[in-house]
C-alpha atoms as a PDB file:
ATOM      1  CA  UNK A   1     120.934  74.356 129.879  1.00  0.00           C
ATOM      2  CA  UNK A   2     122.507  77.971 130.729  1.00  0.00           C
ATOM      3  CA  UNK A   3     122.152  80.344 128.185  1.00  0.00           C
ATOM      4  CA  UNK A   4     123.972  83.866 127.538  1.00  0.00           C
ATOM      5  CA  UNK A   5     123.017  86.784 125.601  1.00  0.00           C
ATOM      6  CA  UNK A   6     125.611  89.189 124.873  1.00  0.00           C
ATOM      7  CA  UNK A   7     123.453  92.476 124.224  1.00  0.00           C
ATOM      8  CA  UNK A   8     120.102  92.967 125.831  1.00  0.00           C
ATOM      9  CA  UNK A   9     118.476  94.942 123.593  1.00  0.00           C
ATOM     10  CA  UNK A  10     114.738  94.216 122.271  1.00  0.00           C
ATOM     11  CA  UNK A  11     115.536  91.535 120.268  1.00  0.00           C
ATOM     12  CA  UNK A  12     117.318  89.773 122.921  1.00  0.00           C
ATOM     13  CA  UNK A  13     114.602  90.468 125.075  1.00  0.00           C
ATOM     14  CA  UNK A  14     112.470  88.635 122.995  1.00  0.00           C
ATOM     15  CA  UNK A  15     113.819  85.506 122.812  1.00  0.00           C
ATOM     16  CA  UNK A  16     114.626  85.564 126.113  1.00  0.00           C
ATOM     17  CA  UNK A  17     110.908  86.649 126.765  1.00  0.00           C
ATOM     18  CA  UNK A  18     109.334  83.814 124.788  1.00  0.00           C
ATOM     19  CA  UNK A  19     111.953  80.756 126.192  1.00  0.00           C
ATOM     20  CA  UNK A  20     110.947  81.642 129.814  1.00  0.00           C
ATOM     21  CA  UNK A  21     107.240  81.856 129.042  1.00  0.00           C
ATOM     22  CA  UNK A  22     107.641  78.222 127.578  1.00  0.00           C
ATOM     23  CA  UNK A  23     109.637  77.068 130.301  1.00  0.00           C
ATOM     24  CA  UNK A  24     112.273  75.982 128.124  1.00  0.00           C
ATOM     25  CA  UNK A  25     115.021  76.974 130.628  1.00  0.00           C
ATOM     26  CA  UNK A  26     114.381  78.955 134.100  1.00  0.00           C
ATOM     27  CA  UNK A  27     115.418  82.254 134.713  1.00  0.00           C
ATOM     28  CA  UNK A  28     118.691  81.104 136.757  1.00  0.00           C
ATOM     29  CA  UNK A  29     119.614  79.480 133.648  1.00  0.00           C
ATOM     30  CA  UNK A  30     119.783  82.887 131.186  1.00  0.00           C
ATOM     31  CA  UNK A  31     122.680  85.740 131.917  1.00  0.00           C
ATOM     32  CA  UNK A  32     122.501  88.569 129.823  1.00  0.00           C
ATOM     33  CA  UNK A  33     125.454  91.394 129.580  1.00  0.00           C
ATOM     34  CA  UNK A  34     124.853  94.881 128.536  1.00  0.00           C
ATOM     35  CA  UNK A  35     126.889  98.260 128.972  1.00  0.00           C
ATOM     36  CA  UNK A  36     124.520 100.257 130.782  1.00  0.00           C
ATOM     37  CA  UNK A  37     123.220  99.698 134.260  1.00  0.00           C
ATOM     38  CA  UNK A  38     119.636 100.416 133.218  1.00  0.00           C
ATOM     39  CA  UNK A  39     119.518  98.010 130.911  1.00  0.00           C
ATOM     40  CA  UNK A  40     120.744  95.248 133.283  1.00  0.00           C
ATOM     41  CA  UNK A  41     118.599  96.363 136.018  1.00  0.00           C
ATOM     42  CA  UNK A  42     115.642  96.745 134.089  1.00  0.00           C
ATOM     43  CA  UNK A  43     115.818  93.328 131.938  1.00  0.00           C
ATOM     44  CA  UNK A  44     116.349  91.758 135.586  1.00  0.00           C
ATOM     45  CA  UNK A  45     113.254  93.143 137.110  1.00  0.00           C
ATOM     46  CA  UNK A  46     111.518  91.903 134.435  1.00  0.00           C
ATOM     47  CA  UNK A  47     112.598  89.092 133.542  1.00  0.00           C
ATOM     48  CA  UNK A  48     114.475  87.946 137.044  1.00  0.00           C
ATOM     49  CA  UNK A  49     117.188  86.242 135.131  1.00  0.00           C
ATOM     50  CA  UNK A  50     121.387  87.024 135.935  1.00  0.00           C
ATOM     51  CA  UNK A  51     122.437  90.352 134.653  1.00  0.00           C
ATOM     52  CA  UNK A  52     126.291  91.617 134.219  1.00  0.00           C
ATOM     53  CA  UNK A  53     128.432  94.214 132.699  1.00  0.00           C
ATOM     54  CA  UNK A  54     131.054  91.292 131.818  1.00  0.00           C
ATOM     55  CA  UNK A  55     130.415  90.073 128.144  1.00  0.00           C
ATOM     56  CA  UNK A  56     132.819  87.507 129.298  1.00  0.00           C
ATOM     57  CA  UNK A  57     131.080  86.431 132.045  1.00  0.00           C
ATOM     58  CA  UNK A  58     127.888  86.022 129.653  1.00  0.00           C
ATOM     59  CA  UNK A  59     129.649  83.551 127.349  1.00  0.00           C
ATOM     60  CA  UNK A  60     130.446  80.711 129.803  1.00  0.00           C
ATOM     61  CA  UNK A  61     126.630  79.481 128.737  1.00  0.00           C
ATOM     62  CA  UNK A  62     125.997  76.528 126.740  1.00  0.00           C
ATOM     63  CA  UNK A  63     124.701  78.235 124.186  1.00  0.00           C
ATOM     64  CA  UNK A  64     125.631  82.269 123.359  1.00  0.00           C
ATOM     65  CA  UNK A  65     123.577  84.580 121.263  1.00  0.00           C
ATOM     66  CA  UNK A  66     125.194  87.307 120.002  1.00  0.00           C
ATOM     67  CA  UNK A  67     122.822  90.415 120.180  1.00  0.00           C
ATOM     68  CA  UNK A  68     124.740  93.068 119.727  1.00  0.00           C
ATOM     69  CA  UNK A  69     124.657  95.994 116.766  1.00  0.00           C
ATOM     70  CA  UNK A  70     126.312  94.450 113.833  1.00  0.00           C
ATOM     71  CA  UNK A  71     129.048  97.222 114.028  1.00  0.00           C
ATOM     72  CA  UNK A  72     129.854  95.600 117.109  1.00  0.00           C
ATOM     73  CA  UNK A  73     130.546  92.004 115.983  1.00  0.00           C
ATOM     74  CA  UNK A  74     133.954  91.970 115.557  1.00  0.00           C
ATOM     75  CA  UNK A  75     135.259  94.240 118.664  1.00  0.00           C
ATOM     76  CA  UNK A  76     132.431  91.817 121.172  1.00  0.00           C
ATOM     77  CA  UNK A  77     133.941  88.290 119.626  1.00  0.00           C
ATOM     78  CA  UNK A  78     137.645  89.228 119.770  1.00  0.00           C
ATOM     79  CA  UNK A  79     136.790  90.228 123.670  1.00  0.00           C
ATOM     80  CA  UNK A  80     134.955  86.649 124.352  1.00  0.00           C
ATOM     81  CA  UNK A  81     136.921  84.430 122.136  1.00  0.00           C
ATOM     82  CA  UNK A  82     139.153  82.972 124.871  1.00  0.00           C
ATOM     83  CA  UNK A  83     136.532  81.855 126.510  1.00  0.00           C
ATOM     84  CA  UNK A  84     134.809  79.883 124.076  1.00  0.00           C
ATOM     85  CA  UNK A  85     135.183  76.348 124.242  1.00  0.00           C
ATOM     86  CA  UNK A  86     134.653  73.849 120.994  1.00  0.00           C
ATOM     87  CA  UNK A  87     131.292  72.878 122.832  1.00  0.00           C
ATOM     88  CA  UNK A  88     129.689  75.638 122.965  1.00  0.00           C
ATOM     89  CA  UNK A  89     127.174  77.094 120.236  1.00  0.00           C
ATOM     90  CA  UNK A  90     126.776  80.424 119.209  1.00  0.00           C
ATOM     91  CA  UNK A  91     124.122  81.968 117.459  1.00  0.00           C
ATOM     92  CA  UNK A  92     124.533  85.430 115.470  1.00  0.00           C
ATOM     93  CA  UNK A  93     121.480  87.456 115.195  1.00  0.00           C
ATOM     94  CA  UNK A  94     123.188  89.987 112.751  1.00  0.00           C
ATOM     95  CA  UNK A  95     122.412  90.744 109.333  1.00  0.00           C
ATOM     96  CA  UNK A  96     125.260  90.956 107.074  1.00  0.00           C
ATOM     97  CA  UNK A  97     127.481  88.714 108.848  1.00  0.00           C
ATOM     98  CA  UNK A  98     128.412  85.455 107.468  1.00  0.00           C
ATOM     99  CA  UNK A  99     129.258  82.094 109.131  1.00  0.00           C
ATOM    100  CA  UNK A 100     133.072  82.702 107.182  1.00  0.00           C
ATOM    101  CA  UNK A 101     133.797  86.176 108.855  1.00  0.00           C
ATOM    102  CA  UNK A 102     132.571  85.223 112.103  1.00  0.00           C
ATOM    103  CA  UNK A 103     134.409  82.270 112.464  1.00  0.00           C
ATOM    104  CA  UNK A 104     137.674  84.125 111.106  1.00  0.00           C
ATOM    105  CA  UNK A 105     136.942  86.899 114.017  1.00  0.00           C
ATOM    106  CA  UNK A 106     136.740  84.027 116.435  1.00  0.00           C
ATOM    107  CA  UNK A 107     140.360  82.689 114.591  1.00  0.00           C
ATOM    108  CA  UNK A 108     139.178  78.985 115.485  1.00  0.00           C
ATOM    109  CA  UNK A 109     136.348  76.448 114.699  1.00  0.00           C
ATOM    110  CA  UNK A 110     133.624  77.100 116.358  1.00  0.00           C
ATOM    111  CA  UNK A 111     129.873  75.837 116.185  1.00  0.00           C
ATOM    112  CA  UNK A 112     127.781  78.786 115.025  1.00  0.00           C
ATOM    113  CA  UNK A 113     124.544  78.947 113.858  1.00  0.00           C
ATOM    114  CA  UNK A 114     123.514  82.468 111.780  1.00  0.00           C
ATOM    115  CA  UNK A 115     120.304  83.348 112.271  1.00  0.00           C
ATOM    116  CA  UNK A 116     117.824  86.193 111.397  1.00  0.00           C
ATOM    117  CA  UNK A 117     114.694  86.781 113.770  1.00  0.00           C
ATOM    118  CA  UNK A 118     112.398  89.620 113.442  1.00  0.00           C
ATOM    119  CA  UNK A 119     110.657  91.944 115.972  1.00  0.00           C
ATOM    120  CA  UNK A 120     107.215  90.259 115.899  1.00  0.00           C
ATOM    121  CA  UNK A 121     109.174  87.392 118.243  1.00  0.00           C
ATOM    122  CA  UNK A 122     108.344  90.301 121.093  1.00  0.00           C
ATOM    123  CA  UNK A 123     104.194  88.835 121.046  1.00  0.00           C
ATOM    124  CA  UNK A 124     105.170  85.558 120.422  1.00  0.00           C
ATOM    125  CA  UNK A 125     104.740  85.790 116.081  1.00  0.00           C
ATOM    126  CA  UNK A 126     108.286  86.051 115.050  1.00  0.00           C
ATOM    127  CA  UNK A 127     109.668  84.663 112.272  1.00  0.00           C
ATOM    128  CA  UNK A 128     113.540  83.331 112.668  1.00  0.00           C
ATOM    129  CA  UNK A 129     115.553  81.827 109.505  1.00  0.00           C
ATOM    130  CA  UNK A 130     118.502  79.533 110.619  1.00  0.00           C
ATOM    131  CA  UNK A 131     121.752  78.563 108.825  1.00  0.00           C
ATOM    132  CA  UNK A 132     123.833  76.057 110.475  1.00  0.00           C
ATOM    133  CA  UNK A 133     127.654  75.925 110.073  1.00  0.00           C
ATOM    134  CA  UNK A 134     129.080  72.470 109.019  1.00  0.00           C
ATOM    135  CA  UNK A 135     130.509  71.917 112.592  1.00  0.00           C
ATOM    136  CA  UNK A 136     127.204  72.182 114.088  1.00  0.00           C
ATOM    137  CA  UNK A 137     124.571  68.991 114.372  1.00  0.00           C
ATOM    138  CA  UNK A 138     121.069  68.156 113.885  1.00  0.00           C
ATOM    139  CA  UNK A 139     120.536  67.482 117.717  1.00  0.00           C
ATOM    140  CA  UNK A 140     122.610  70.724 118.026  1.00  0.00           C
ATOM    141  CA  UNK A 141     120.858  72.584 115.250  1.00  0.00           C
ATOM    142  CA  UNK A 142     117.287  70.899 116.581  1.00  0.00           C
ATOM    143  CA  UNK A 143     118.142  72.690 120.309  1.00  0.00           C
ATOM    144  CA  UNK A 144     118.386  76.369 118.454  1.00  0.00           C
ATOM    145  CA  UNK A 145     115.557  76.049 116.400  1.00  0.00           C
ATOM    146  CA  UNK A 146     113.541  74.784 119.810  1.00  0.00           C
ATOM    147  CA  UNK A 147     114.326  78.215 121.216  1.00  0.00           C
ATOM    148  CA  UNK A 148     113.361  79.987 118.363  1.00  0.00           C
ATOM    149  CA  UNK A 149     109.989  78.487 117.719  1.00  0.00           C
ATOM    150  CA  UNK A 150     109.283  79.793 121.439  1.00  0.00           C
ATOM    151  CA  UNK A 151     108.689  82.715 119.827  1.00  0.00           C
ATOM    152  CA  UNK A 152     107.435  81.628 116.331  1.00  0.00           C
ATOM    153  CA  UNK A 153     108.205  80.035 113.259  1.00  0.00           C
ATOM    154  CA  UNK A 154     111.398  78.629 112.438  1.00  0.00           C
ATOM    155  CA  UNK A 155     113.078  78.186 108.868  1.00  0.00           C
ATOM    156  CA  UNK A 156     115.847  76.432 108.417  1.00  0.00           C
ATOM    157  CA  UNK A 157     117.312  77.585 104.546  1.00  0.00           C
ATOM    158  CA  UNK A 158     120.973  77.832 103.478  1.00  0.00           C
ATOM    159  CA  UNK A 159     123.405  81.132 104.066  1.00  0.00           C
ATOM    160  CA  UNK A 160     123.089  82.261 100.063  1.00  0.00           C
ATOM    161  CA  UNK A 161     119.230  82.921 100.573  1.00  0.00           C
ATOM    162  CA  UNK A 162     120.044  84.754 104.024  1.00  0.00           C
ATOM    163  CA  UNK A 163     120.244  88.051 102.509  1.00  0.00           C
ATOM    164  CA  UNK A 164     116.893  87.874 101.025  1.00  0.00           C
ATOM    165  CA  UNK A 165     115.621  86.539 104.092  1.00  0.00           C
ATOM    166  CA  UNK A 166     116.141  90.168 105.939  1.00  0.00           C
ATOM    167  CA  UNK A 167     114.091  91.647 102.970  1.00  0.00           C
ATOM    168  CA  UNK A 168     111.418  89.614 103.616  1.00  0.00           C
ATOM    169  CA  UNK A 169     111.004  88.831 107.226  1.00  0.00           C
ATOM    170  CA  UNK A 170     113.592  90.394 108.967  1.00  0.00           C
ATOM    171  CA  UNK A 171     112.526  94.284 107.897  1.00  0.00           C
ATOM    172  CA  UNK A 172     109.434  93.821 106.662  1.00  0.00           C
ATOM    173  CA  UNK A 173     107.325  94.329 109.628  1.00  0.00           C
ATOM    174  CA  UNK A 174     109.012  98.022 109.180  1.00  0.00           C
ATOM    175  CA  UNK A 175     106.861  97.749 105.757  1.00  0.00           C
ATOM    176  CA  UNK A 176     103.723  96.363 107.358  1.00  0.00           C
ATOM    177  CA  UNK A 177     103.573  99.296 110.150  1.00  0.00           C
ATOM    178  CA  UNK A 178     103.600 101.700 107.285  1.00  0.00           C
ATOM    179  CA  UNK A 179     100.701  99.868 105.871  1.00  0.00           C
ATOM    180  CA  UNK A 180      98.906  99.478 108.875  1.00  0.00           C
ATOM    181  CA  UNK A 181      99.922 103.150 109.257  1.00  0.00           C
ATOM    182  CA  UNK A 182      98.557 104.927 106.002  1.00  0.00           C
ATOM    183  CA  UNK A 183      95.446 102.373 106.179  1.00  0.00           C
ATOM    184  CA  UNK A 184      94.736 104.071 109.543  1.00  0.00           C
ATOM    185  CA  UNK A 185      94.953 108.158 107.760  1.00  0.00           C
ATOM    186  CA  UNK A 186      92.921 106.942 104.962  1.00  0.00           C
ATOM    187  CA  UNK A 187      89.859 105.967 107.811  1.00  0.00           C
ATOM    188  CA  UNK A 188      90.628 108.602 110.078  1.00  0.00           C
ATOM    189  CA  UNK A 189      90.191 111.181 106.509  1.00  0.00           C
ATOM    190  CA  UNK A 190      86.745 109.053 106.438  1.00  0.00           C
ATOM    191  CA  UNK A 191      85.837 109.971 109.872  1.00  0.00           C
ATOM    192  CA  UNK A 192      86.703 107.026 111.803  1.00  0.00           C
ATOM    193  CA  UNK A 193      88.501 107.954 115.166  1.00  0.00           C
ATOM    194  CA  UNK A 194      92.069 107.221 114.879  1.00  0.00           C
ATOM    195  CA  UNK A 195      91.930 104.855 117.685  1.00  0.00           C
ATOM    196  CA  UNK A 196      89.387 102.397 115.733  1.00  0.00           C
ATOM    197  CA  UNK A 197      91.609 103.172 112.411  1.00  0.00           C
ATOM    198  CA  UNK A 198      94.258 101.898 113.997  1.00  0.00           C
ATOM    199  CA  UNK A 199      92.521  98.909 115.584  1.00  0.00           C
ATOM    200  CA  UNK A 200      90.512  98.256 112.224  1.00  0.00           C
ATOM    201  CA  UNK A 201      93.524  98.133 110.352  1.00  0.00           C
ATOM    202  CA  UNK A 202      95.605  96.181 112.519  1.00  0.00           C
ATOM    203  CA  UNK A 203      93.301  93.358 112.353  1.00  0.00           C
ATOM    204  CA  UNK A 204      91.812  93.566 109.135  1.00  0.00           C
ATOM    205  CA  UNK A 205      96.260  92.667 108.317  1.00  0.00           C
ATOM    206  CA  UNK A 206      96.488  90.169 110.878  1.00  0.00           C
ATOM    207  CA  UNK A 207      93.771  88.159 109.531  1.00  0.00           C
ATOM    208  CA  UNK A 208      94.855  88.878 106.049  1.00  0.00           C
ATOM    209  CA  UNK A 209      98.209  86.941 107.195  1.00  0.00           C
ATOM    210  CA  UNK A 210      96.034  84.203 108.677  1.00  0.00           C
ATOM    211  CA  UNK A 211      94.399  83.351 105.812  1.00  0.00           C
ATOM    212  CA  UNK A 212      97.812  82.843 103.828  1.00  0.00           C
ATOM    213  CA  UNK A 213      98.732  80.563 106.325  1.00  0.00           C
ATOM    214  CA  UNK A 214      96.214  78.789 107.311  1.00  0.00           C
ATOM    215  CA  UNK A 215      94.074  77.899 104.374  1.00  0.00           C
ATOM    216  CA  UNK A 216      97.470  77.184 102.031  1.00  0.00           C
ATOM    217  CA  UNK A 217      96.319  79.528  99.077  1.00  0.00           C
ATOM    218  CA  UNK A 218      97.755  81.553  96.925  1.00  0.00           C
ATOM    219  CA  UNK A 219      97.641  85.205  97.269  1.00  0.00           C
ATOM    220  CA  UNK A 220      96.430  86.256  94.935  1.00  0.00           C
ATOM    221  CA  UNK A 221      93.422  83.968  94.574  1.00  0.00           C
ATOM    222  CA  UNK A 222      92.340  85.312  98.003  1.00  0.00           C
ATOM    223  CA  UNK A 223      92.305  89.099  97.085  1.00  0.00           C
ATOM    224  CA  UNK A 224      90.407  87.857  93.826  1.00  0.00           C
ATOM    225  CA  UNK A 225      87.604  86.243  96.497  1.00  0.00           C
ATOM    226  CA  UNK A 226      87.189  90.578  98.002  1.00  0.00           C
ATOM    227  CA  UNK A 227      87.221  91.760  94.258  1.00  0.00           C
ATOM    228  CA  UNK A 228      83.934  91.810  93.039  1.00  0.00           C
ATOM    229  CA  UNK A 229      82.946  92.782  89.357  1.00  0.00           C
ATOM    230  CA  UNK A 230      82.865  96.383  89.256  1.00  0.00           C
ATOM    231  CA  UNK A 231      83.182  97.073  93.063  1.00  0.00           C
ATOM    232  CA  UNK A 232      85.011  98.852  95.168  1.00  0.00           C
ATOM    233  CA  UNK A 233      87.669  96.730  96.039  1.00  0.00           C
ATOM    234  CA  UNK A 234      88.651  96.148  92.350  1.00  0.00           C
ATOM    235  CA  UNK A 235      88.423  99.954  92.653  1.00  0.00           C
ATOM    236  CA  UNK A 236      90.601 100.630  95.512  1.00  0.00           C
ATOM    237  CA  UNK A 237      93.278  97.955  93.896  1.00  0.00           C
ATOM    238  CA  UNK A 238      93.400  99.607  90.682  1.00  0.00           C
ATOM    239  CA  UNK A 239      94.470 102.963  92.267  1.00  0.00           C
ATOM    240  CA  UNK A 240      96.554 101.024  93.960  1.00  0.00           C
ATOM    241  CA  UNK A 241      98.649  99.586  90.812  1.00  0.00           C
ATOM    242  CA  UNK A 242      98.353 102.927  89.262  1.00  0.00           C
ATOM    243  CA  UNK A 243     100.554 104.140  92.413  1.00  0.00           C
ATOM    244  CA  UNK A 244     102.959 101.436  92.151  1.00  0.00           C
ATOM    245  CA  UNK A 245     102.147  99.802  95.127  1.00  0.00           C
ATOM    246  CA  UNK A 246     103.837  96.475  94.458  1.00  0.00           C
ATOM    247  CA  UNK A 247     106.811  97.891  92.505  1.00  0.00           C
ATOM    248  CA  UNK A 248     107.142 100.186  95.488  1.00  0.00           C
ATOM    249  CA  UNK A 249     107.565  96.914  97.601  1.00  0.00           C
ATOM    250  CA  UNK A 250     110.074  94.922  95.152  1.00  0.00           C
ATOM    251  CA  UNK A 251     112.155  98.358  94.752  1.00  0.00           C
ATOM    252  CA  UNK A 252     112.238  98.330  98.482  1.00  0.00           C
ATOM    253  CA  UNK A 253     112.991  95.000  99.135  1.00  0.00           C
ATOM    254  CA  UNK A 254     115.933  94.996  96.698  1.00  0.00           C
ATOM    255  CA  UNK A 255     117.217  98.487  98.272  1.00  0.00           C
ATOM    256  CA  UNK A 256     117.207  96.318 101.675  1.00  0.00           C
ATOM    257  CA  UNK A 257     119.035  93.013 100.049  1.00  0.00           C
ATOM    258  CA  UNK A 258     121.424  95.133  98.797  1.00  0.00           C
ATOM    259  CA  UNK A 259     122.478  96.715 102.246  1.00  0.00           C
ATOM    260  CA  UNK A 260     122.736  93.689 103.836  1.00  0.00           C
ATOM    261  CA  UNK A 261     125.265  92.266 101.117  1.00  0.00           C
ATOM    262  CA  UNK A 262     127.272  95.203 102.048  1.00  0.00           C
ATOM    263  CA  UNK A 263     127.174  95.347 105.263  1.00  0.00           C
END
């Protein structure tokens, strides 16, 4: 199975990071294109896969991710789209985009599968939603979502949730960092080294998440298991609502739903 990435940026380098380290394909298989020498020569060294300037010459895979900047959709397809054949499959990594405008850029059927990943696919805990086009089949669809879970979870959902998709998974870990982030000031304004803040927090999150997943409850019955009567963790949540903590999050989350429809 050859692969091609159009774009070797990080999250590019992810995926490509997490199918090699599951031997799903070898590094002979994957070619990745990019602009700038630097990027090819570094994503070679690391990865020792085929590197080249030609976006062209990265499409004649079986299956083509594009993974460039959303700005550069239309200018990247309209370069390639001579080269595609009706077997290949393409996965878009773009926000914004949908399976309609793509496939009028490529001004032929193709089989395309729109995706959304987010950076935690760099250590392996990504989270990647998947939209199929009607051309595309299960066995088809079953191959992407394979290369995808190589670097976490995979959700398959239809194109009209999409949008809210990149509010929740695709730019949230932006959300989580400042979390993790303002958790760390508030110990290091206790005294706690900012190295241990960081570390404390970090984990004290990552175990939060764990416990969502793996013991199936909801939410909010698990922070009512830390809120004691009258303690401090009723304490600290209170102050919390009073700040707007969780209309913060929803105002956000719209603000970020709403770019992506107009992008």
């Amino acid at each position: 199975m050859k692969l091609g990435f159009i774009g070797c940026g990080n999250m590019a380098k992810a995926i490509i990071g997490g199918i090699l380290r599951h031997g799903i394909a070898s590094p002979n298989e994957v070619t990745a294109s990019a602009p700038h020498a630097e990027t090819r020569e570094k994503a070679a060294k690391e990865f020792g896969i085929n590197t080249t300037p030609s976006n062209c010459e990265a499409a004649k895979a079986d299956i083509v991710f594009l993974a460039v900047k959303p700005q550069f959709y239309e200018p990247v397809i309209r370069e390639i789209r001579d080269v595609i054949t009706p077997t290949q499959l393409i996965v878009s990594i773009a926000p914004g985009k949908s399976i309609q405008t793509i496939t009028d850029w490529f001004s032929k059927p193709v089989k395309l599968i729109r995706t959304m990943p987010n950076t935690p696919a760099m250590v392996g805990e990504g989270v990647t939603a998947l939209c199929p086009a009607d051309t595309v089949t299960q066995d088809e669809l079953n191959q992407v979502i394979r290369l995808f879970e190589a670097c976490g979870t995979a959700e398959v959902m239809p194109e009209r949730l999409i949008d809210g998709v990149v509010a929740v998974s695709g730019s949230s870990p932006a959300y989580i960092f400042m979390i993790i982030e303002a958790m760390a000031d508030g110990a290091v304004r206790d005294g706690i080294p900012r190295a241990q803040a960081y570390r404390l927090a970090a984990q004290s999150v990552l175990g939060s998440a764990k416990m969502v997943l793996e013991t199936g409850r909801h939410p909010g019955e698990l922070k009512d298991m830390v809120c004691s009567p009258a303690g401090t963790t009723i304490e600290a949540v209170a102050a919390m609502e009073r700040c707007g903590l969780r209309s913060a999050i929803l105002e956000g989350m719209e603000a970020c739903s709403r770019k992506t429809r107009g992008m």
